[in-house]
PDB file of N, CA and C in Angstrom:
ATOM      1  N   UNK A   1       0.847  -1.181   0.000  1.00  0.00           N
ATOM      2  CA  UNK A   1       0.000   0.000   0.000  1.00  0.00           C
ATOM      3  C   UNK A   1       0.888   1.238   0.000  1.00  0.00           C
ATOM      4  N   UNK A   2       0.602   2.288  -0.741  1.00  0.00           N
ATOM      5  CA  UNK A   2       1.375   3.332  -0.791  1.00  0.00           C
ATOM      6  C   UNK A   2       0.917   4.467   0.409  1.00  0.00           C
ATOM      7  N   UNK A   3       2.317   4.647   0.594  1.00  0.00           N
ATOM      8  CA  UNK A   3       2.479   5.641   1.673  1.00  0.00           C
ATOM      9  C   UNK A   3       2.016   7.334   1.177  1.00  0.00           C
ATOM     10  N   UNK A   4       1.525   8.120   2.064  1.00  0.00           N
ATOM     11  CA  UNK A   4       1.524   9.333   1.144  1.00  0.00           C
ATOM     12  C   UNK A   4       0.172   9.916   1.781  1.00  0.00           C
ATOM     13  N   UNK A   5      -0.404  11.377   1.555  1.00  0.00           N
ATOM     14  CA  UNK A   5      -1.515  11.576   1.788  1.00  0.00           C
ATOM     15  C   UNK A   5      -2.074  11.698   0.585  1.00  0.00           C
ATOM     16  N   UNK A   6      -4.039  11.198   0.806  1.00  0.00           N
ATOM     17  CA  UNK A   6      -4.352  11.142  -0.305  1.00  0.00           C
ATOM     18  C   UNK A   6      -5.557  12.137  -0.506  1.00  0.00           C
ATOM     19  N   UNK A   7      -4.978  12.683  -1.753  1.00  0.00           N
ATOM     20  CA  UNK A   7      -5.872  13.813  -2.429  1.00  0.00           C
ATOM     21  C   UNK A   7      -7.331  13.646  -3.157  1.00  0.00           C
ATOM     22  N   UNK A   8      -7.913  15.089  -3.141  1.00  0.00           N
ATOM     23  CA  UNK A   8      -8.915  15.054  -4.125  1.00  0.00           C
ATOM     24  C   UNK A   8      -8.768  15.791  -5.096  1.00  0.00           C
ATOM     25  N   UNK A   9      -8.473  15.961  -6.340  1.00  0.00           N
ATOM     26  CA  UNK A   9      -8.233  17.064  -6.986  1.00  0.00           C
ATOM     27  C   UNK A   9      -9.287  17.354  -8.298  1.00  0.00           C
ATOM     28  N   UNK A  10      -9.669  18.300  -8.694  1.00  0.00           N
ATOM     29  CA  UNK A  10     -10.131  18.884  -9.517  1.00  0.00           C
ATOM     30  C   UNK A  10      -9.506  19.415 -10.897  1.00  0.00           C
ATOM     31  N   UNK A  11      -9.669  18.981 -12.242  1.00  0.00           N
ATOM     32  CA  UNK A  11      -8.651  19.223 -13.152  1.00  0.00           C
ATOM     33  C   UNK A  11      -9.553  19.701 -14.302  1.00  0.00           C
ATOM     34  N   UNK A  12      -9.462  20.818 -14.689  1.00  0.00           N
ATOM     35  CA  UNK A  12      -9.888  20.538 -16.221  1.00  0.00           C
ATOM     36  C   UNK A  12     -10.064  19.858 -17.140  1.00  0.00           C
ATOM     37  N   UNK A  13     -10.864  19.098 -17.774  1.00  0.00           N
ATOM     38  CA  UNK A  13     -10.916  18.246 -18.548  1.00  0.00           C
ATOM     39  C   UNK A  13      -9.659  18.313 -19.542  1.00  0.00           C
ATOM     40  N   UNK A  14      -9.278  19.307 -19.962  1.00  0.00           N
ATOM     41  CA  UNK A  14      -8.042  19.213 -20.683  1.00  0.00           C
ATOM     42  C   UNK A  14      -6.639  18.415 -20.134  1.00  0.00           C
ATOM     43  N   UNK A  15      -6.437  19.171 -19.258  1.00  0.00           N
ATOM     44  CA  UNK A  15      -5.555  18.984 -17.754  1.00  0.00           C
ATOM     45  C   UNK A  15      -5.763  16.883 -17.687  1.00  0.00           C
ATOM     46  N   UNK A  16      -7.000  16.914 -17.486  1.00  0.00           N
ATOM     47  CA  UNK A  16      -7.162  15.430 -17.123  1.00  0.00           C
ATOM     48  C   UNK A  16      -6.984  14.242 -18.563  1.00  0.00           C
ATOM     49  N   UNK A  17      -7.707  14.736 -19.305  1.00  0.00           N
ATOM     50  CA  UNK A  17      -7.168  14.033 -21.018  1.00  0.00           C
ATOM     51  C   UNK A  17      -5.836  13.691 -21.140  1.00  0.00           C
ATOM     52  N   UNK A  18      -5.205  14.925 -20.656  1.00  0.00           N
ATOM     53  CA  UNK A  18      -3.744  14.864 -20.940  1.00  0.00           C
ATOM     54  C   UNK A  18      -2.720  14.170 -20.140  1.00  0.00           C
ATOM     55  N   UNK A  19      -3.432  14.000 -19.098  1.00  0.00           N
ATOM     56  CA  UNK A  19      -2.940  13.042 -17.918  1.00  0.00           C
ATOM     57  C   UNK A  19      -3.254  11.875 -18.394  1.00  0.00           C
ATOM     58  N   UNK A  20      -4.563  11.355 -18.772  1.00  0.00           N
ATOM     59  CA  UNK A  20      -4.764   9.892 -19.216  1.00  0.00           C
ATOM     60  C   UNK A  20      -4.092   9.087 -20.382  1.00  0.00           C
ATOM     61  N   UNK A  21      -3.529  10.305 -21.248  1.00  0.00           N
ATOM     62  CA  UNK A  21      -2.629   9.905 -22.309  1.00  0.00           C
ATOM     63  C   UNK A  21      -1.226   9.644 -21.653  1.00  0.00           C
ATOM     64  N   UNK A  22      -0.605  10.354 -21.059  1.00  0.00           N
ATOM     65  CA  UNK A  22       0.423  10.151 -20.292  1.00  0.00           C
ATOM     66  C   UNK A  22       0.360   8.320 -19.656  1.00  0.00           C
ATOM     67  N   UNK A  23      -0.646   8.154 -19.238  1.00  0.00           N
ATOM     68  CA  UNK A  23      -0.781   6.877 -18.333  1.00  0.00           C
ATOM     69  C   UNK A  23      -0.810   5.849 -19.212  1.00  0.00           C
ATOM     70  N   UNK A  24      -1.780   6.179 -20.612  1.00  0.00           N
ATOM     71  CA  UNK A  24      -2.397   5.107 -21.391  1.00  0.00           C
ATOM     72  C   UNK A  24      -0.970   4.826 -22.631  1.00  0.00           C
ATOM     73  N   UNK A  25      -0.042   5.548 -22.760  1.00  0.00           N
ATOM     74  CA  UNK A  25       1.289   5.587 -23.324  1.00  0.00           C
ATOM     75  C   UNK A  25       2.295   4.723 -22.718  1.00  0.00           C
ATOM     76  N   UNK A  26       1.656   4.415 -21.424  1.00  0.00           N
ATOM     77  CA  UNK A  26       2.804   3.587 -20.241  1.00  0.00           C
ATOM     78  C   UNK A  26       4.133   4.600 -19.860  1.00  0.00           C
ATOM     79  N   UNK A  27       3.983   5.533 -20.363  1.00  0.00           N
ATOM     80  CA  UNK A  27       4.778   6.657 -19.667  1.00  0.00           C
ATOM     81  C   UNK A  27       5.304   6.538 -18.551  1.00  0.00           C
ATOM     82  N   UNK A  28       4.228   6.859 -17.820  1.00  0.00           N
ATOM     83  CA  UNK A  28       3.787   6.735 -16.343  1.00  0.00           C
ATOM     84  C   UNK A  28       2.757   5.499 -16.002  1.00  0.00           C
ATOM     85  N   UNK A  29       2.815   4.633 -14.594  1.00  0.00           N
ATOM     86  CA  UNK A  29       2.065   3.845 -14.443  1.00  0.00           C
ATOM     87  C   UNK A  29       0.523   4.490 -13.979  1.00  0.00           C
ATOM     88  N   UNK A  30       0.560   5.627 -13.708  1.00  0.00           N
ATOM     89  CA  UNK A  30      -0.582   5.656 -12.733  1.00  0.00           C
ATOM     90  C   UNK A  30      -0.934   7.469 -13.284  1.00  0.00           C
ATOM     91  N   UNK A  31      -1.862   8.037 -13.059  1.00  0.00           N
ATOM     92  CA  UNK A  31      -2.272   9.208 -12.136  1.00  0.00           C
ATOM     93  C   UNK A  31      -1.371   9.368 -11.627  1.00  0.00           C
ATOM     94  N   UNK A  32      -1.231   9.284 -10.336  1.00  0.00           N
ATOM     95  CA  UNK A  32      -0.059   9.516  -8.862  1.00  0.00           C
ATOM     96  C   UNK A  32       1.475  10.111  -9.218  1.00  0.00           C
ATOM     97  N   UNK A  33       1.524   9.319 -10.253  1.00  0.00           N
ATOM     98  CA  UNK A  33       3.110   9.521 -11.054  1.00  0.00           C
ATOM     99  C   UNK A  33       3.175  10.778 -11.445  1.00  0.00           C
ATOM    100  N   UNK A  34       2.120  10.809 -12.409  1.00  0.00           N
ATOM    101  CA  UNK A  34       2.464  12.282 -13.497  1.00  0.00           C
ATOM    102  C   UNK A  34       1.914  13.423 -12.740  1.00  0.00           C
ATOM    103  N   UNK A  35       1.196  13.414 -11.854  1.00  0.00           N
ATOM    104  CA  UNK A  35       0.986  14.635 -10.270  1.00  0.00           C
ATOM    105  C   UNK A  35       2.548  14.946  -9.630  1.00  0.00           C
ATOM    106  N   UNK A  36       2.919  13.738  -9.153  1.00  0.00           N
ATOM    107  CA  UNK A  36       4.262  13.943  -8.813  1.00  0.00           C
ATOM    108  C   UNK A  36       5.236  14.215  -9.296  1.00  0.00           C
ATOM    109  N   UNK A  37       5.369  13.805 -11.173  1.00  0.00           N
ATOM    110  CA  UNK A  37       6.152  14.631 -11.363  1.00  0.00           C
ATOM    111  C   UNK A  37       6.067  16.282 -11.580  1.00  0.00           C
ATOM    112  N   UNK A  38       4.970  16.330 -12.387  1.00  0.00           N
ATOM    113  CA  UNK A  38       4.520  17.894 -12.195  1.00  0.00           C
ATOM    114  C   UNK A  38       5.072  18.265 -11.045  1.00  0.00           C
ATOM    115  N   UNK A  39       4.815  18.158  -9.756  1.00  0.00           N
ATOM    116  CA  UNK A  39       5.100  18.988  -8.990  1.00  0.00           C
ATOM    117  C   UNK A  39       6.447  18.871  -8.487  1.00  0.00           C
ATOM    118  N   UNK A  40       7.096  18.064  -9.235  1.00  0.00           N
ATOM    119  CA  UNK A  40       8.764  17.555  -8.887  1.00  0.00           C
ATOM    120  C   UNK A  40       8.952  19.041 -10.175  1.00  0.00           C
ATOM    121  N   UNK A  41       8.774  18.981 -11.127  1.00  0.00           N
ATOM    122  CA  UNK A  41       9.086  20.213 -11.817  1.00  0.00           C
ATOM    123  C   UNK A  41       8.520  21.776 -11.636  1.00  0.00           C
ATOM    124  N   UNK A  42       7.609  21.698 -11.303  1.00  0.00           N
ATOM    125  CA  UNK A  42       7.093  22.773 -10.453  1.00  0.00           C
ATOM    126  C   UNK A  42       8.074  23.285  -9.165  1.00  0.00           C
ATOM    127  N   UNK A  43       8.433  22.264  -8.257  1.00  0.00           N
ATOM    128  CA  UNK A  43       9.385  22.774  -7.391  1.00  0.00           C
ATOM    129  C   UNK A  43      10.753  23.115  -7.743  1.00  0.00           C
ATOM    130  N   UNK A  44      11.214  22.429  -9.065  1.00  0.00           N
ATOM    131  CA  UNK A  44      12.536  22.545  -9.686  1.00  0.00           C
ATOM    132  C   UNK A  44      12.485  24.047 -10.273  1.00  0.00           C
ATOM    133  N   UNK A  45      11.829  24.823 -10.853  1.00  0.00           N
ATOM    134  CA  UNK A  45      11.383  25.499 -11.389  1.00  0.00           C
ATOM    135  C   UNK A  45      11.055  26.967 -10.436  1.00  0.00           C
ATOM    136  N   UNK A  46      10.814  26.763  -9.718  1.00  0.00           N
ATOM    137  CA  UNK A  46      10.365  27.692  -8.584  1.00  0.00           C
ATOM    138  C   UNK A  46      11.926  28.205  -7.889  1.00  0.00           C
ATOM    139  N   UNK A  47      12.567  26.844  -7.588  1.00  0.00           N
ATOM    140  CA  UNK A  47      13.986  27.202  -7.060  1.00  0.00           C
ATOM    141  C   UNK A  47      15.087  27.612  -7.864  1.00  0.00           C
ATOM    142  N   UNK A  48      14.527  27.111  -9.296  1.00  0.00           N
ATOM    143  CA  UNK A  48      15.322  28.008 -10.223  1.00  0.00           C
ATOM    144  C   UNK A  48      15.167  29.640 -10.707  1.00  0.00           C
ATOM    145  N   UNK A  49      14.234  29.916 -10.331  1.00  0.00           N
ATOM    146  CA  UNK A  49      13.525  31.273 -10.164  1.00  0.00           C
ATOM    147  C   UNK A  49      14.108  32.300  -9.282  1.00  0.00           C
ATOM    148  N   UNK A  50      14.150  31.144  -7.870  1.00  0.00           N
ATOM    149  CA  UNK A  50      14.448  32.006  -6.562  1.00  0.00           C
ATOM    150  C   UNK A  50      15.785  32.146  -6.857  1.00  0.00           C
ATOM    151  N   UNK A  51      16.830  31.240  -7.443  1.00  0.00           N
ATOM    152  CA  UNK A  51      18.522  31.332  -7.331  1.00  0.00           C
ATOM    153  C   UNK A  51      18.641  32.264  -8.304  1.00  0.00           C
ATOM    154  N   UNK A  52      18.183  32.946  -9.318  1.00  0.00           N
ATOM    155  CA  UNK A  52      17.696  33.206 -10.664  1.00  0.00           C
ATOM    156  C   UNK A  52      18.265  34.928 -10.158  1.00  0.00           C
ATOM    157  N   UNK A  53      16.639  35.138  -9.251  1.00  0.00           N
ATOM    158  CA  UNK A  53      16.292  36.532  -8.765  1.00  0.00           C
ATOM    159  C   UNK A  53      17.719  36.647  -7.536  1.00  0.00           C
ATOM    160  N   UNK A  54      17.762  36.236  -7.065  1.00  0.00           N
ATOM    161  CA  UNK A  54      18.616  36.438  -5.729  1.00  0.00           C
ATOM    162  C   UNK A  54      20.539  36.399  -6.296  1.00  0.00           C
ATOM    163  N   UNK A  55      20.864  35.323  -7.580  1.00  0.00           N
ATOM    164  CA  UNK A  55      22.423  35.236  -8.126  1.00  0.00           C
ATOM    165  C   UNK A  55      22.571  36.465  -8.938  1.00  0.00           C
ATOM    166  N   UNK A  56      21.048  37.219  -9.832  1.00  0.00           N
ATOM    167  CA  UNK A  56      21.746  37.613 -10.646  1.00  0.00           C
ATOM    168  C   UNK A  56      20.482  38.940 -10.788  1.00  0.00           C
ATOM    169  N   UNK A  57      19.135  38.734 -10.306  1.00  0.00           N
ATOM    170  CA  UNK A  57      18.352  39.792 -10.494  1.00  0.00           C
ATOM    171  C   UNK A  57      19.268  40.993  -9.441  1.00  0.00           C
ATOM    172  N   UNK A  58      18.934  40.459  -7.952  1.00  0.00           N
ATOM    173  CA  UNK A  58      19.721  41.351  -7.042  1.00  0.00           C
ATOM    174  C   UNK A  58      21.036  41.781  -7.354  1.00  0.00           C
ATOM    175  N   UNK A  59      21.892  41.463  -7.548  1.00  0.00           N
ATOM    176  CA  UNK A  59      23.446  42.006  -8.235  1.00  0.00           C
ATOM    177  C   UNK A  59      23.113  42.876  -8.844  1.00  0.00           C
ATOM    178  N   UNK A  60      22.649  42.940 -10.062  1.00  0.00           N
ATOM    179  CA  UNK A  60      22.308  43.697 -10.926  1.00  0.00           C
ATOM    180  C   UNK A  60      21.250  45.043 -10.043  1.00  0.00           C
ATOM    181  N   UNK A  61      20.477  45.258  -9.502  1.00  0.00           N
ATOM    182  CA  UNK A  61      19.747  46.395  -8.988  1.00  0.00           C
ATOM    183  C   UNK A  61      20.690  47.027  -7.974  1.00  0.00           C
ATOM    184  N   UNK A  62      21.373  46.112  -7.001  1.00  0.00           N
ATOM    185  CA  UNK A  62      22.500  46.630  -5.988  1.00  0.00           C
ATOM    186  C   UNK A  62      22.828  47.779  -6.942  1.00  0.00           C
ATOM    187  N   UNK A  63      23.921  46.875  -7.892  1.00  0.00           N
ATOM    188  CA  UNK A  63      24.757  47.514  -8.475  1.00  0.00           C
ATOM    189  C   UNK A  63      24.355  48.974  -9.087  1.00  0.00           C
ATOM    190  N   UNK A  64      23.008  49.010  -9.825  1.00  0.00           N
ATOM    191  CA  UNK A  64      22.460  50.082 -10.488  1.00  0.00           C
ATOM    192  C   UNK A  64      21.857  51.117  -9.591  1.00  0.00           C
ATOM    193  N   UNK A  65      21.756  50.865  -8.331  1.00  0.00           N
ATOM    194  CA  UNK A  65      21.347  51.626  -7.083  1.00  0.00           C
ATOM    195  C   UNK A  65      22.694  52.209  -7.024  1.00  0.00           C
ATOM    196  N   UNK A  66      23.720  51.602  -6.735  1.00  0.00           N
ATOM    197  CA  UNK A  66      24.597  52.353  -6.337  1.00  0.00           C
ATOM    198  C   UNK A  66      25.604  52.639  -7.225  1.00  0.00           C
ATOM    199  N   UNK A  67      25.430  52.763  -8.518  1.00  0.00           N
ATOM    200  CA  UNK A  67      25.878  53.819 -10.130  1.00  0.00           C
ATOM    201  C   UNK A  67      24.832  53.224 -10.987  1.00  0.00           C
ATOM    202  N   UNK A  68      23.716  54.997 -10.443  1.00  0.00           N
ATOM    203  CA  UNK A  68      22.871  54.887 -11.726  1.00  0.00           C
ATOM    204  C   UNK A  68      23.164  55.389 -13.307  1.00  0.00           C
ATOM    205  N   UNK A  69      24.302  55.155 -13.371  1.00  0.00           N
ATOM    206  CA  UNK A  69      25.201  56.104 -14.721  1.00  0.00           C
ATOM    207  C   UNK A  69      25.173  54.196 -15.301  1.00  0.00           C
ATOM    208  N   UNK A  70      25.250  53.537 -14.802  1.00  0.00           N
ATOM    209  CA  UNK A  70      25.607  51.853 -15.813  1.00  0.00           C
ATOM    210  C   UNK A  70      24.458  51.245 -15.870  1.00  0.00           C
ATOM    211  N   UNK A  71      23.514  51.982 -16.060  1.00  0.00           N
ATOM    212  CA  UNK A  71      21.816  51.635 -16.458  1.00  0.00           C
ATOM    213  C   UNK A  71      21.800  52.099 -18.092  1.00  0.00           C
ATOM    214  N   UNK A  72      20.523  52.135 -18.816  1.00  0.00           N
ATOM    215  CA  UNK A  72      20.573  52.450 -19.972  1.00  0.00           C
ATOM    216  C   UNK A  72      18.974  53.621 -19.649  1.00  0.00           C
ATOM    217  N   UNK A  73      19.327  54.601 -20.291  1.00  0.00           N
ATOM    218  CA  UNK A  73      17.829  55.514 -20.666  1.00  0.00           C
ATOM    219  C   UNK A  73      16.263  54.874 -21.356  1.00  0.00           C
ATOM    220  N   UNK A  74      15.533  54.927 -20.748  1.00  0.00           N
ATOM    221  CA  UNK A  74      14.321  54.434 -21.187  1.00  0.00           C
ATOM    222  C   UNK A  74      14.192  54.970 -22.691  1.00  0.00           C
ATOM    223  N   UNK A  75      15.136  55.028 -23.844  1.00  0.00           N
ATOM    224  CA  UNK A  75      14.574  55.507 -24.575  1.00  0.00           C
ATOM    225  C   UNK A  75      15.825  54.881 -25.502  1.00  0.00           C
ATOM    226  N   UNK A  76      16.754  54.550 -24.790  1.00  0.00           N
ATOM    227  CA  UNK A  76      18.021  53.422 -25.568  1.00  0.00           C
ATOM    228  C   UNK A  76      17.138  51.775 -25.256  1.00  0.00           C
ATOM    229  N   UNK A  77      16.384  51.733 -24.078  1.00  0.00           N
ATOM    230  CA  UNK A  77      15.990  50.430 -24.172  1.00  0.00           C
ATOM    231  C   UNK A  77      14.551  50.183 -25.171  1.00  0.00           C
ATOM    232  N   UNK A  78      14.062  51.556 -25.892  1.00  0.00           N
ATOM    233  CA  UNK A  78      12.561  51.140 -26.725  1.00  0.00           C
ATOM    234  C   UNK A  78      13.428  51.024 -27.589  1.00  0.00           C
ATOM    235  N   UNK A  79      14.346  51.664 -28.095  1.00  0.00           N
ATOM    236  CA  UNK A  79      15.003  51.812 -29.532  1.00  0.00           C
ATOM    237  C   UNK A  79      15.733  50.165 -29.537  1.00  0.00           C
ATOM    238  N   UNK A  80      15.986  50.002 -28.773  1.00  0.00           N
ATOM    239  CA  UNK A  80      16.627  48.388 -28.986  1.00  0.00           C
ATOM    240  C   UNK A  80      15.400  47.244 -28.801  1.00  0.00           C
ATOM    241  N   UNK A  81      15.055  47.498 -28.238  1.00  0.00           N
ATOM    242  CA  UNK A  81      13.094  46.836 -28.714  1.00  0.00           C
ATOM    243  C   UNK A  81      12.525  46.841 -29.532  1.00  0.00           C
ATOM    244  N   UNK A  82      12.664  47.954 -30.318  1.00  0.00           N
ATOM    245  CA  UNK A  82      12.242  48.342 -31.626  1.00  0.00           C
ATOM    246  C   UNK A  82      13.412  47.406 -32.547  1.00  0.00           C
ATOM    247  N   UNK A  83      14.517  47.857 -32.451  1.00  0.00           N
ATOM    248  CA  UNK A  83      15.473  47.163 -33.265  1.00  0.00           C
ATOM    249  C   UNK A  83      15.098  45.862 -33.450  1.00  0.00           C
ATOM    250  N   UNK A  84      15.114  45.044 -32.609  1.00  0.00           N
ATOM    251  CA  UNK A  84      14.805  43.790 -31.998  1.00  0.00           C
ATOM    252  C   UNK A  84      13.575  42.782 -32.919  1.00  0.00           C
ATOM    253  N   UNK A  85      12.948  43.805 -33.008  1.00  0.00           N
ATOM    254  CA  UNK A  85      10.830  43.691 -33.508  1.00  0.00           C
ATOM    255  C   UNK A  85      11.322  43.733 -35.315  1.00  0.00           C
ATOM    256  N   UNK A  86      11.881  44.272 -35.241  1.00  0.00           N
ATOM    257  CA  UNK A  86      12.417  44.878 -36.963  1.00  0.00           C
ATOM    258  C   UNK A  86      12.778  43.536 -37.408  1.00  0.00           C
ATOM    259  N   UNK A  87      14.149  43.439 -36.569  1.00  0.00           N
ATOM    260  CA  UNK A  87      15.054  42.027 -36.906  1.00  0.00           C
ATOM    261  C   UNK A  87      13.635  41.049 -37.172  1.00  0.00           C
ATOM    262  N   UNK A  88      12.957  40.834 -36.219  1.00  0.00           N
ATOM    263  CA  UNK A  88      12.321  39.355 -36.349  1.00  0.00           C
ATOM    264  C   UNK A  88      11.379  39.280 -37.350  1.00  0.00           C
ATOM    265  N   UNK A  89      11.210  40.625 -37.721  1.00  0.00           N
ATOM    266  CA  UNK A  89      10.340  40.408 -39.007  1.00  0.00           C
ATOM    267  C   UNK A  89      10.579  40.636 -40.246  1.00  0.00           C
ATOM    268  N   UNK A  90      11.879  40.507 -40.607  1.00  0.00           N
ATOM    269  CA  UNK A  90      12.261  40.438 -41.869  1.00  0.00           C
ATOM    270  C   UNK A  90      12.164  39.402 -42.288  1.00  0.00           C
ATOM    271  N   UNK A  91      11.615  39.150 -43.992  1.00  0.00           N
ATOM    272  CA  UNK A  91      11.834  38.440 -44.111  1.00  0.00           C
ATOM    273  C   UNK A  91      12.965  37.146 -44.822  1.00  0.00           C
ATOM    274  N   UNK A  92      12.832  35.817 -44.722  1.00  0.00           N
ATOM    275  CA  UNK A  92      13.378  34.517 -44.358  1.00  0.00           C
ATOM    276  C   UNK A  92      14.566  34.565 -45.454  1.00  0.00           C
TER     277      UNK A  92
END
């Protein structure tokens, strides 16, 4: 018998289709599996976020707090947005 607490969950029919293909593929043996992994990537994902914001978002604002001269003007960052939008739509 499996250890674990057991849920009730509510899924979108989409959400749930897509789970039953997962199972009916032999992917996964069960339901239980492809919940768990979801949320095995969900948590992977979340902590890659947090190391994300904290290694390299924070550095970066420190730094621009304390020399706001190595920032760029709101008006060098539309023009390179713009640039950007141009590039991707040329065409092939």
């Amino acid at each position: 018998m499996p250890t674990g607490r057991q849920l009730v969950v509510t899924l979108p029919h989409e959400m749930a289709e897509f789970m039953d293909r997962k199972v009916a593929s032999g992917e996964y043996p069960d339901e239980s599996e492809v919940i768990r992994e979801s949320l095995i990537l969900l948590e992977d994902r979340d902590q890659s976020l947090e190391r994300w914001l904290r290694e390299e978002v924070v550095p970066v604002c420190l730094e621009l707090e304390a020399d706001p001269s190595k920032g760029l003007a709101l008006s060098e960052v539309c023009a390179g947005l713009e640039a950007a939008r141009r590039e991707r739509q040329k065409p092939a």
